[in-house]
Protein backbone atom coordinates (compact mmCIF):
# COMPACT_ATOMS: atom_id res chain seq x y z
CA UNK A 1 1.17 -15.91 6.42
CA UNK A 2 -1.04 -13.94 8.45
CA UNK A 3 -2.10 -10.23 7.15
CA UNK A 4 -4.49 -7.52 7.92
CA UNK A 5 -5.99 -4.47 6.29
CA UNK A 6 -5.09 -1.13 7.98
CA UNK A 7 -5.14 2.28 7.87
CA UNK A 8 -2.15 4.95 7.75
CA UNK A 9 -2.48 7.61 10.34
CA UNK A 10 1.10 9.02 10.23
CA UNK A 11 4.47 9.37 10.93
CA UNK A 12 6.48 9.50 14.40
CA UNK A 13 9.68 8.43 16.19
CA UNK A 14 10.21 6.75 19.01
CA UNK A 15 13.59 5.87 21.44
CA UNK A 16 15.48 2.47 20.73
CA UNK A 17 16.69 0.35 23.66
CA UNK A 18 19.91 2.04 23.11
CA UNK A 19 18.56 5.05 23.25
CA UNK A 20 18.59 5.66 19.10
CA UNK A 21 15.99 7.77 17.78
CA UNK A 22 13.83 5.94 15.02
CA UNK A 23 11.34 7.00 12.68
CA UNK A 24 8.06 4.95 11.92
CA UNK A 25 4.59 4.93 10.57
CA UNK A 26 1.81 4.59 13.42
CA UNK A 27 -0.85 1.88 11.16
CA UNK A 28 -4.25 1.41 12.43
CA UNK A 29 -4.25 -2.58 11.60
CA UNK A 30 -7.77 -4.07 11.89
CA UNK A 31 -10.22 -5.30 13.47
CA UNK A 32 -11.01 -7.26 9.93
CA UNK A 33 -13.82 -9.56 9.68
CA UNK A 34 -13.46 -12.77 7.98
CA UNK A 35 -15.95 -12.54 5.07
CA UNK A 36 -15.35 -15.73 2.84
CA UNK A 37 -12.82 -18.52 3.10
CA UNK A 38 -11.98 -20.00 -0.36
CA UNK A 39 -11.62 -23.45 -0.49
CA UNK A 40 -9.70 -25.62 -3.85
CA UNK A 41 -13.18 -27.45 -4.36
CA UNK A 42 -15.03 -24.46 -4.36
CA UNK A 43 -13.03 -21.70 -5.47
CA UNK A 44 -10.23 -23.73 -7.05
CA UNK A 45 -7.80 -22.09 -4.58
CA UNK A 46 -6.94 -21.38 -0.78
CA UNK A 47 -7.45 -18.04 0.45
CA UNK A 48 -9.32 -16.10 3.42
CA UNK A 49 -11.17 -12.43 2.85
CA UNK A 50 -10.89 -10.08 5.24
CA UNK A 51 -13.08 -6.80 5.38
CA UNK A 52 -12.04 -3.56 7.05
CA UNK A 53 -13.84 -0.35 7.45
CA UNK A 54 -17.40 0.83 8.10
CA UNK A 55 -19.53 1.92 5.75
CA UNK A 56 -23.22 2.87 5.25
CA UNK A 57 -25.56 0.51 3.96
CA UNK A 58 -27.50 2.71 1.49
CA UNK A 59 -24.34 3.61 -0.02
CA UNK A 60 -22.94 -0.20 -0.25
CA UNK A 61 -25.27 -1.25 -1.93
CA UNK A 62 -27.14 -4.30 -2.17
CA UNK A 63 -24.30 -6.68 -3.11
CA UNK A 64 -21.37 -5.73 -0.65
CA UNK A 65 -24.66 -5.48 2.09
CA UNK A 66 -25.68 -9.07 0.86
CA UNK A 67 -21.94 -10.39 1.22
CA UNK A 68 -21.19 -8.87 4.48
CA UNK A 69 -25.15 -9.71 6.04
CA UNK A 70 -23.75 -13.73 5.12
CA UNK A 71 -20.74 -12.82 7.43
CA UNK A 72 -23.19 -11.61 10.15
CA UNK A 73 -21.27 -8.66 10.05
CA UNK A 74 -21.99 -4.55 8.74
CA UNK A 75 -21.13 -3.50 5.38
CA UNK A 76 -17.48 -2.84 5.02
CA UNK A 77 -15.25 -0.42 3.03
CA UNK A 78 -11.72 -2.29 1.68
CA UNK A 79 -11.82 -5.82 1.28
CA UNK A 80 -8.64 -8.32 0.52
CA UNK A 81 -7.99 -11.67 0.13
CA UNK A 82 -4.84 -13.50 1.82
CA UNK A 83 -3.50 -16.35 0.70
CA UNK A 84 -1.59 -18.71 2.79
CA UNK A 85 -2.93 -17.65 5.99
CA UNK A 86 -1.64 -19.91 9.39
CA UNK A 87 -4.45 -19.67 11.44
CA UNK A 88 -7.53 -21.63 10.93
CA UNK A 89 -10.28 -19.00 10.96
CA UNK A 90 -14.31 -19.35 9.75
CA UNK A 91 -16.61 -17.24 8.38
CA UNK A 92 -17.44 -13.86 10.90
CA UNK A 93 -14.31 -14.15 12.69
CA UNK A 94 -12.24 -10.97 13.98
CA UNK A 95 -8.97 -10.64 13.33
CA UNK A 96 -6.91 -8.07 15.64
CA UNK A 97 -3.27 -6.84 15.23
CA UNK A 98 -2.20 -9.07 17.65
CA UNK A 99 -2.02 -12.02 15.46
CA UNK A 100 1.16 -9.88 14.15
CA UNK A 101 4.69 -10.63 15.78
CA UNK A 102 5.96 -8.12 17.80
CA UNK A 103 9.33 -7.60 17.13
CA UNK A 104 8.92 -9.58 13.45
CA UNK A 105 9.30 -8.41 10.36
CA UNK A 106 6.24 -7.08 7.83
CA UNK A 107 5.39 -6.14 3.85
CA UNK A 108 3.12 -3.39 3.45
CA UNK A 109 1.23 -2.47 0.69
CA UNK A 110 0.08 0.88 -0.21
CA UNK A 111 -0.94 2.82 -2.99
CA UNK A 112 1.46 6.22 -3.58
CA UNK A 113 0.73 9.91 -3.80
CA UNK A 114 -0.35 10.89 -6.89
CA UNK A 115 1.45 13.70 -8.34
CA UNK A 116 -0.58 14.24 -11.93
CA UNK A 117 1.35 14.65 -15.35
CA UNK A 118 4.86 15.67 -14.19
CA UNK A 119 8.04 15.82 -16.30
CA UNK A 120 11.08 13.74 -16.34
CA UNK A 121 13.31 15.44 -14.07
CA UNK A 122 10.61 14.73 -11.38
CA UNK A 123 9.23 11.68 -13.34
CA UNK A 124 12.88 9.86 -14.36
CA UNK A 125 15.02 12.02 -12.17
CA UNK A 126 16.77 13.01 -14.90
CA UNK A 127 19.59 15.77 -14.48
CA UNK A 128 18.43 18.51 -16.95
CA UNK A 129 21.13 20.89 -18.39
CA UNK A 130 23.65 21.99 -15.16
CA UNK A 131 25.52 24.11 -17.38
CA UNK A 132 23.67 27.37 -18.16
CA UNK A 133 26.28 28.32 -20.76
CA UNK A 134 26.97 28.83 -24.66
CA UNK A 135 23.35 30.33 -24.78
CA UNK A 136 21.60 28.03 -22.93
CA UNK A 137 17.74 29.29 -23.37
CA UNK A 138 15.00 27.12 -22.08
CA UNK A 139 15.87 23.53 -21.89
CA UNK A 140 17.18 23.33 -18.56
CA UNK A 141 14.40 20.45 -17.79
CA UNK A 142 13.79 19.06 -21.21
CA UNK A 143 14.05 15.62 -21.91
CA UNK A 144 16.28 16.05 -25.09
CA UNK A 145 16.34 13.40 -28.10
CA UNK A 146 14.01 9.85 -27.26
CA UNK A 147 15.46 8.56 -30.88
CA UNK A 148 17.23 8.54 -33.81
CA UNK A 149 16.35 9.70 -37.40
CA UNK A 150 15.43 7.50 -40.68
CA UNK A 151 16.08 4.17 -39.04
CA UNK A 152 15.03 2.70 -36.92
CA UNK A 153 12.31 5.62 -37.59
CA UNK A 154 10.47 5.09 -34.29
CA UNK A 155 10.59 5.58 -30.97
CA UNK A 156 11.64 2.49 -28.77
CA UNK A 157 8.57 1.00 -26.35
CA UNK A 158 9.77 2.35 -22.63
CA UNK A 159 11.43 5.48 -23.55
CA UNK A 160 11.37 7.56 -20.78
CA UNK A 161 9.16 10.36 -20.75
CA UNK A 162 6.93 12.80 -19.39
CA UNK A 163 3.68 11.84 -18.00
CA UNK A 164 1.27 10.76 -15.31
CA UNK A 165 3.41 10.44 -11.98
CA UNK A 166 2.01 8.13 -8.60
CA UNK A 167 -0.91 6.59 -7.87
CA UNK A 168 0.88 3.09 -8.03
CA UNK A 169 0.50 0.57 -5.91
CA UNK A 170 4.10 -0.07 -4.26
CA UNK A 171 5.33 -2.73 -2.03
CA UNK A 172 7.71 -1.99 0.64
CA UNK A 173 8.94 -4.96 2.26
CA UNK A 174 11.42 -6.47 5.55
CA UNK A 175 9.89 -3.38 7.67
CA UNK A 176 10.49 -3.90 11.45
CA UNK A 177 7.78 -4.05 13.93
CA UNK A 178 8.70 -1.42 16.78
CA UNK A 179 5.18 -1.60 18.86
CA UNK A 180 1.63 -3.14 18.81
CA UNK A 181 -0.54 -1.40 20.79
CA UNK A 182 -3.69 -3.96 20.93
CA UNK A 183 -6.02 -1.47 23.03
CA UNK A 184 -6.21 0.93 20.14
CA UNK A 185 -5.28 -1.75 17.00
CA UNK A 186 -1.96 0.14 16.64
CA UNK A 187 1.09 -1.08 15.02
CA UNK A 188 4.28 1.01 14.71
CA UNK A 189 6.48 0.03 12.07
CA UNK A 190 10.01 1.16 11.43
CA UNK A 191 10.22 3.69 8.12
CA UNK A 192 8.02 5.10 5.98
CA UNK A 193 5.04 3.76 3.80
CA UNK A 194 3.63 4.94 0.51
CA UNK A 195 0.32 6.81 0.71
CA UNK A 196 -1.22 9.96 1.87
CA UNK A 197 -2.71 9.86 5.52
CA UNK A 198 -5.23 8.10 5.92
CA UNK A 199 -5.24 5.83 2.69
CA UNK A 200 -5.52 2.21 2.90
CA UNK A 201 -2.33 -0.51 3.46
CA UNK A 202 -2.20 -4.15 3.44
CA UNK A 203 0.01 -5.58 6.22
CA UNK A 204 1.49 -8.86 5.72
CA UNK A 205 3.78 -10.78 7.86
């Protein structure tokens, strides 16, 4: 299963064969630069670490410069680890967007907007009080009762309430690869992704 670490730039649309307009997120995927391949008698596992991203050395400091000096490589940004991955790669190799199917099918992984302390209409989507009426004051977007009274005499774990909104990590998966553009280490991918522009995504196929 090969994957990549990528950037998002944005949003765009572009024609269909039959001539359908389709929106999609424009991903700068790589180059990523092997960094460590786990081994089970080593590591006690399979898995291969990619780097992405430059980033200066006298703010990497000295381990990350260490690690990424043994991959004969510059200090790096966003690392991830992929497990499963198809090809046989070694330490310092590249890996472009065109080990990606065009045409095949991807998960990305993202990290979503956060949005601070919100309440639970925007939290929960929950519908607030549509009916003004009977002297209705100010609990059009309250959450109302989260319990009952002497027993059980606490609030259930998971109640639904207000509170810190985004900011997860969110995995959207079965996205359709429209384009790869290997000259500029594009890939266009059918929908939208979590994340602000220019936040980090992991691509895997």
């Amino acid at each position: 299963m090969p994957g990549l670490i990528g950037k998002k730039i944005g949003m765009t649309s572009v024609f269909s064969a039959e001539g359908k307009n389709v929106p999609c997120t424009v991903i700068e995927a790589g180059p990523c630069v092997v960094t460590q391949v786990k081994t089970v008698e080593t590591d006690g596992y399979e898995a291969v670490q990619l780097a992405y991203g430059e980033r200066k050395e006298k703010t990497a400091g000295q381990p990350i410069t260490g690690h990424c000096k043994a991959a004969n490589t510059t200090p790096k940004s966003e690392f991830a680890e992929f497990k499963s991955f198809n090809s046989e790669v070694k330490l310092s190799d590249v890996i472009t967007v065109e080990v990606l199917d065009e045409n095949g099918w991807v998960d990305v992984i993202g990290t979503s907007k956060g949005k601070g302390f919100q309440g639970v209409v925007k939290r929960h989507n929950f519908a607030g009080v549509n009916d003004a009426t009977h002297g209705q004051h100010n609990r059009m977007r309250a959450p109302g009762s989260i319990g009952a009274a002497s027993y059980p005499a606490r609030v259930f774990k998971g109640m639904r309430m207000a509170g810190r909104t985004g900011g997860d990590k969110v995995t959207v998966k079965n996205l359709k690869v429209l384009k790869i553009i290997p000259e500029q280490n594009l890939l266009l991918v059918k929908g939208s992704l979590p994340g602000a522009k220019g936040s980090t995504v992991l691509i895997e196929q």
